[in-house]
Protein backbone atom coordinates (compact mmCIF):
# COMPACT_ATOMS: atom_id res chain seq x y z
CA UNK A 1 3.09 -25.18 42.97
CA UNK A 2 6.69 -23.59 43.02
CA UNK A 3 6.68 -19.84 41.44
CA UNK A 4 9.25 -21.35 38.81
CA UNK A 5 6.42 -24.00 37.80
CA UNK A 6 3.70 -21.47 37.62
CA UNK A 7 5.99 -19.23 35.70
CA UNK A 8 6.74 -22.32 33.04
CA UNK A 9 3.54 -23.17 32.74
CA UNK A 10 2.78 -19.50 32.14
CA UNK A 11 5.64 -19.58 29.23
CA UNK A 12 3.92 -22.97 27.69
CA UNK A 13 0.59 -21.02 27.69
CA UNK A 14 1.86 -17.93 25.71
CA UNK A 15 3.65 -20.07 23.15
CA UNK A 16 0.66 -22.35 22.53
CA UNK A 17 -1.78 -19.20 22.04
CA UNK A 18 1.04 -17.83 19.42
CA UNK A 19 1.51 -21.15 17.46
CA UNK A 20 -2.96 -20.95 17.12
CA UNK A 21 -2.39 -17.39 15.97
CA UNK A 22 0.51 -18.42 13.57
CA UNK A 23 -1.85 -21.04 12.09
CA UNK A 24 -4.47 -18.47 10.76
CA UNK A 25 -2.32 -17.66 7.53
CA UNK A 26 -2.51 -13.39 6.47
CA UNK A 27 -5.33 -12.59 3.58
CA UNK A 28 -4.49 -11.00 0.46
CA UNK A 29 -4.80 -7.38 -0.87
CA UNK A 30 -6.41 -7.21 -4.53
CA UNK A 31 -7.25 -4.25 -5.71
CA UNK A 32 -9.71 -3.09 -8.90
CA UNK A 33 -8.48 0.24 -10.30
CA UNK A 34 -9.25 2.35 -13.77
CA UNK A 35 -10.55 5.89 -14.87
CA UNK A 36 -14.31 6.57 -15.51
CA UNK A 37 -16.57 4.21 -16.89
CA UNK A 38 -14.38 1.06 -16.51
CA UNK A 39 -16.62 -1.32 -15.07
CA UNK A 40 -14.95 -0.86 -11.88
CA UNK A 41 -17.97 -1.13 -9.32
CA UNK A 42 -19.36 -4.66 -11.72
CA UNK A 43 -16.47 -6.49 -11.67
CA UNK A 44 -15.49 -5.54 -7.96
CA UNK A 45 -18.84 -7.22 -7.50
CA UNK A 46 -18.12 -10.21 -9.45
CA UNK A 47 -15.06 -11.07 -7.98
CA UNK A 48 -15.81 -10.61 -4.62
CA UNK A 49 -18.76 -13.33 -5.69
CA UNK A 50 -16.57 -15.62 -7.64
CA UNK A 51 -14.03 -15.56 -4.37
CA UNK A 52 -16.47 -16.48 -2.47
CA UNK A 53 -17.82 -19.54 -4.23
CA UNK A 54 -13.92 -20.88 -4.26
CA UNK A 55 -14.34 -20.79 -0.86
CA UNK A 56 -12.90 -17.87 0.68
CA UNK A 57 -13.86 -15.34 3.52
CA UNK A 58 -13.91 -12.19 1.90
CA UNK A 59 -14.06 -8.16 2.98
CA UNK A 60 -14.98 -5.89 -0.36
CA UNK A 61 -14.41 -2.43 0.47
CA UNK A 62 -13.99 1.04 -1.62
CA UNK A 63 -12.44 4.19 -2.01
CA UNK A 64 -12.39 6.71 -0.57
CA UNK A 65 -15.43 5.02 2.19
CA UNK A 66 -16.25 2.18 4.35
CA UNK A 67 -15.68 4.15 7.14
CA UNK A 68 -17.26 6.81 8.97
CA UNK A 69 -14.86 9.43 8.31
CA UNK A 70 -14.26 8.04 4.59
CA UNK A 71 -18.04 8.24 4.40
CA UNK A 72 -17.94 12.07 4.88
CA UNK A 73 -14.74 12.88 2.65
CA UNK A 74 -16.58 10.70 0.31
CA UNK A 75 -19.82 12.93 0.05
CA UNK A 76 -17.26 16.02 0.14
CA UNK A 77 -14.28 14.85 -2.85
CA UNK A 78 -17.56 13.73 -5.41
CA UNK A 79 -20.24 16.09 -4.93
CA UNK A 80 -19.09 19.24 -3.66
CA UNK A 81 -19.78 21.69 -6.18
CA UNK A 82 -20.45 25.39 -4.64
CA UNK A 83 -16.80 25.78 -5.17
CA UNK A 84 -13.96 23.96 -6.39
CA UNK A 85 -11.23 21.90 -4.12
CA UNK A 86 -7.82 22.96 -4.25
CA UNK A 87 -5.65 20.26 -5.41
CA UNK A 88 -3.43 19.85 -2.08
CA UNK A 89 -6.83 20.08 -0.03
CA UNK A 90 -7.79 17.10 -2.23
CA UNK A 91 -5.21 15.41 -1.57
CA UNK A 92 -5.18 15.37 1.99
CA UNK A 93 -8.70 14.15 2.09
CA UNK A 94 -7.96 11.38 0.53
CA UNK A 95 -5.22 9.95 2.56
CA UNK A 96 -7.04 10.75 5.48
CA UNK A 97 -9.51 8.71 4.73
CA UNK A 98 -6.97 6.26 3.38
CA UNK A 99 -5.63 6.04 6.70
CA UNK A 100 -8.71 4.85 8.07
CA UNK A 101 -9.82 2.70 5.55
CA UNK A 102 -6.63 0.94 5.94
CA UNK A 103 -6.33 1.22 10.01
CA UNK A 104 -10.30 -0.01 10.36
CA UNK A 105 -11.23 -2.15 7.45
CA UNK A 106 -8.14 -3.47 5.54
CA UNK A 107 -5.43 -4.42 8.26
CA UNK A 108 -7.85 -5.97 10.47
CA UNK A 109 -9.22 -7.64 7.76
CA UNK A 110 -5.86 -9.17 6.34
CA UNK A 111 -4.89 -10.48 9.96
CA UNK A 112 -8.02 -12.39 10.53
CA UNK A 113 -6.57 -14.26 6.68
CA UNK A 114 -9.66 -12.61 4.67
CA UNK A 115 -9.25 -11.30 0.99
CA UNK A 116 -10.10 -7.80 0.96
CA UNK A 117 -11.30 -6.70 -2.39
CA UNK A 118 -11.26 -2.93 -3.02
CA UNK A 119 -12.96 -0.92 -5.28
CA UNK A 120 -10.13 1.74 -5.73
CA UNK A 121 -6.94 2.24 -3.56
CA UNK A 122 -3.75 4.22 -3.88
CA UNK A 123 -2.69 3.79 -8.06
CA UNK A 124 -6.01 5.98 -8.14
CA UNK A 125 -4.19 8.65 -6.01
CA UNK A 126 -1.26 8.84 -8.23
CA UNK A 127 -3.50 8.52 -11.41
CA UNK A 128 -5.65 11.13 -10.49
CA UNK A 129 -3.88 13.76 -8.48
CA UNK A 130 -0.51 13.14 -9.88
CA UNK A 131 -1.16 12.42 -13.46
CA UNK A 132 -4.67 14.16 -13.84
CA UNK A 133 -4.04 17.26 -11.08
CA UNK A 134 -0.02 17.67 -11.50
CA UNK A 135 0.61 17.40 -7.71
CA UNK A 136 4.42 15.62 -7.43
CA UNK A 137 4.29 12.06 -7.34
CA UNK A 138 7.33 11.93 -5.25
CA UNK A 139 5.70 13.92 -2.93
CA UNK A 140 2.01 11.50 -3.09
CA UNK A 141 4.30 8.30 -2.67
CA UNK A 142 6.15 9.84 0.73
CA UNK A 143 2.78 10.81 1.93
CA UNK A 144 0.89 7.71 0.66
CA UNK A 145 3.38 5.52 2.74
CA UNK A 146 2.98 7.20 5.72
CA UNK A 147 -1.10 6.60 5.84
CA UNK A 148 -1.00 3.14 4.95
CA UNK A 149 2.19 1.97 7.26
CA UNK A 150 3.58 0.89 3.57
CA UNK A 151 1.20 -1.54 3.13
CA UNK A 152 1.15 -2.75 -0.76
CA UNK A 153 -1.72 -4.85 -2.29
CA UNK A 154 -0.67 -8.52 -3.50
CA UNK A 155 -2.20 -7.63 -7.13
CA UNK A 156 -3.55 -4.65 -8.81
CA UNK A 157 -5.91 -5.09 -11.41
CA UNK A 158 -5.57 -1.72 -13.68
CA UNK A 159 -8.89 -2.03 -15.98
CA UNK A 160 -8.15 0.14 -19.52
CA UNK A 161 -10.62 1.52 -21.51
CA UNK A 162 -10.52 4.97 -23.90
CA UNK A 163 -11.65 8.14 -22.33
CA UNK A 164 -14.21 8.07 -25.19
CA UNK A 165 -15.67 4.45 -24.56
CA UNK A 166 -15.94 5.25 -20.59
CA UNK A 167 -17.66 8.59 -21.07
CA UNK A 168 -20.24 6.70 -23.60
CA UNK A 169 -20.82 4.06 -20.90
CA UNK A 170 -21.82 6.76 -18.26
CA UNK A 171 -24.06 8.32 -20.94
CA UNK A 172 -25.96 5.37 -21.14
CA UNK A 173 -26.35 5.31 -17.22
CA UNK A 174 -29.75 7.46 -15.43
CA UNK A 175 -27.94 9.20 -12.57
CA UNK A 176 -25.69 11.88 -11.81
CA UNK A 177 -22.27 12.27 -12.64
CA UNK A 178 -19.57 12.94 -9.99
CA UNK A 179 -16.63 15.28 -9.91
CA UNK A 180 -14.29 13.64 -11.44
CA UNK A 181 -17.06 12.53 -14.10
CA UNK A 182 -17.32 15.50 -15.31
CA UNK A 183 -13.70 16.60 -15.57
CA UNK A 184 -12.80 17.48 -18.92
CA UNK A 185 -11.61 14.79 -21.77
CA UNK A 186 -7.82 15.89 -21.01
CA UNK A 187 -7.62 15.46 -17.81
CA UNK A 188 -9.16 12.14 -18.35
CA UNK A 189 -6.93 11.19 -21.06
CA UNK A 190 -4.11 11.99 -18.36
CA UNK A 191 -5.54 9.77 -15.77
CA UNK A 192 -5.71 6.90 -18.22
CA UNK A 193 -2.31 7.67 -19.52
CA UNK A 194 -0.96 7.45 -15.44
CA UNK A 195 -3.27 4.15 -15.01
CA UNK A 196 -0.96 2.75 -17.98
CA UNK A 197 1.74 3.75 -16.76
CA UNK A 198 1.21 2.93 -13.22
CA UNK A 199 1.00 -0.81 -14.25
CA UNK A 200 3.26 -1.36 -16.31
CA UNK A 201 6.04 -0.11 -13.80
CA UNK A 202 5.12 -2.34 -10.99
CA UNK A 203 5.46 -6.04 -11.03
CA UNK A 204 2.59 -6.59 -8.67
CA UNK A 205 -0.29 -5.31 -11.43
CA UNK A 206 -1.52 -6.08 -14.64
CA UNK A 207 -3.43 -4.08 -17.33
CA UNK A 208 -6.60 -5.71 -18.11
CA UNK A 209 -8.41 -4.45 -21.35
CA UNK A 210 -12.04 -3.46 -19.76
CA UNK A 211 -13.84 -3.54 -23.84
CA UNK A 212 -16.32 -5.92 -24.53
CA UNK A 213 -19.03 -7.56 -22.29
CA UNK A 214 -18.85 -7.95 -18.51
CA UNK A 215 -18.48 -11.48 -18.87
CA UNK A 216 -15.69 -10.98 -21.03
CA UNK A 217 -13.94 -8.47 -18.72
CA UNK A 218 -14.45 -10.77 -15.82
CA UNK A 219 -13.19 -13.88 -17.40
CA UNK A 220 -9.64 -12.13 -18.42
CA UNK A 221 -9.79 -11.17 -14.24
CA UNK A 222 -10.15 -14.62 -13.29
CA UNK A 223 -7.22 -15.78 -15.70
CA UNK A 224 -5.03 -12.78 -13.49
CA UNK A 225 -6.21 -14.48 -10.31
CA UNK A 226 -4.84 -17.71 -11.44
CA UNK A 227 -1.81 -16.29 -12.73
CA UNK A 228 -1.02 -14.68 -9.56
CA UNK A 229 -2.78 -17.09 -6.81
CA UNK A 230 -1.47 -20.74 -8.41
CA UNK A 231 -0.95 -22.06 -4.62
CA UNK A 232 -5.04 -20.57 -4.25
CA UNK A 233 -6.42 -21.35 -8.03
CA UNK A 234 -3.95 -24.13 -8.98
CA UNK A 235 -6.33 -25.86 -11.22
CA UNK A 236 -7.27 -22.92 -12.83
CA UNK A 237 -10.50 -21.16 -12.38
């Protein structure tokens, strides 16, 4: 075989392994934000489960976690309570274990065409530590970009409930509260006033009212997911 063959052949080989990979169509990023008491952690649960039934390979993750260094800051941002954490030190914990969570779990996981679902991502950065700590949000969003690569989720789902309903939810729950559980009403009332905010600025998240029964909450989700999948959920879901 002439070394021109070999090197067509070669050519032909590369471009048939790139038309496979160009067949395996990138996942989606949907994301499950809100302050305190939302009903975050359910209805992450529920529609990572109701994905899954449609048919879907899905990833659920959380913030800040899933990985081992998001593990540790993890343990360290909710617990630590011998002293308190400076807001900047805060900060930088949480993108580092942002980039992570992104470089490990969430890229990977949107080439292979899965739907990550993630309890928390970066809305709760600017929520918490711009709105709720003061820290620039100019100055979160130049960071924030630079940890993620300026990856953005396909839909943010921003659940809203009153400081007051959220803190009688946890009440109602036997464990202990975190960090930010225990923050004070105003900073709370902050957070949820950022959340609000937050959504209604960008065009790729909705506010979803997170009062009345889990069922409730989770059938306004699935009427989002329609609204903002119709090639996916087409007849409705």
């Amino acid at each position: 075989m002439h070394e021109s063959t070999r090197a067509t052949d070669r050519r032909q080989g590369r471009n048939r392994a790139r038309t496979g990979a160009d067949r395996v169509s990138r996942g989606r990023f949907i994301v499950v934000e809100g302050a305190e008491g939302v009903g975050k952690t359910t209805q992450v649960r529920r529609l990572a489960s109701f994905l899954e039934r449609a048919g879907l390979s899905i990833v659920l993750g959380r913030e800040p976690g899933q990985t081992g260094v998001g593990e540790g800051i993890r343990e360290l941002l909710l617990h630590r309570t011998r002293s308190p954490l400076p807001p900047r030190t805060e900060l930088h914990l949480i993108l580092a274990a942002r980039a992570a969570y992104v470089a490990e779990i969430v890229e990977p996981a949107l080439a292979a065409g899965k739907w990550v679902v993630s309890d928390r991502f970066d809305l709760s950065t600017f929520a918490y530590q711009g709105y709720g700590t003061g820290i620039d949000r100019e100055r979160i969003a130049a960071m924030n970009h630079d940890v993620t690569s300026g990856l953005v989720p396909d839909l943010y789902l921003v659940l809203d409930l009153s400081v007051e309903e959220g803190r009688a939810r946890r009440e109602d729950e036997d464990r202990t509260w975190d960090r930010f559980e225990t923050a004070g009403s105003a900073f709370l009332r902050r957070v949820r006033r950022g959340y609000v905010e937050l959504a209604q600025a960008r065009e790729n998240a909705v506010l979803v009212p997170a009062g009345g029964t889990p069922g409730e909450v989770e059938e306004r989700i699935r009427a989002e997911i329609a609204r903002a999948f119709p090639r996916t959920f087409g007849d409705g879901v």
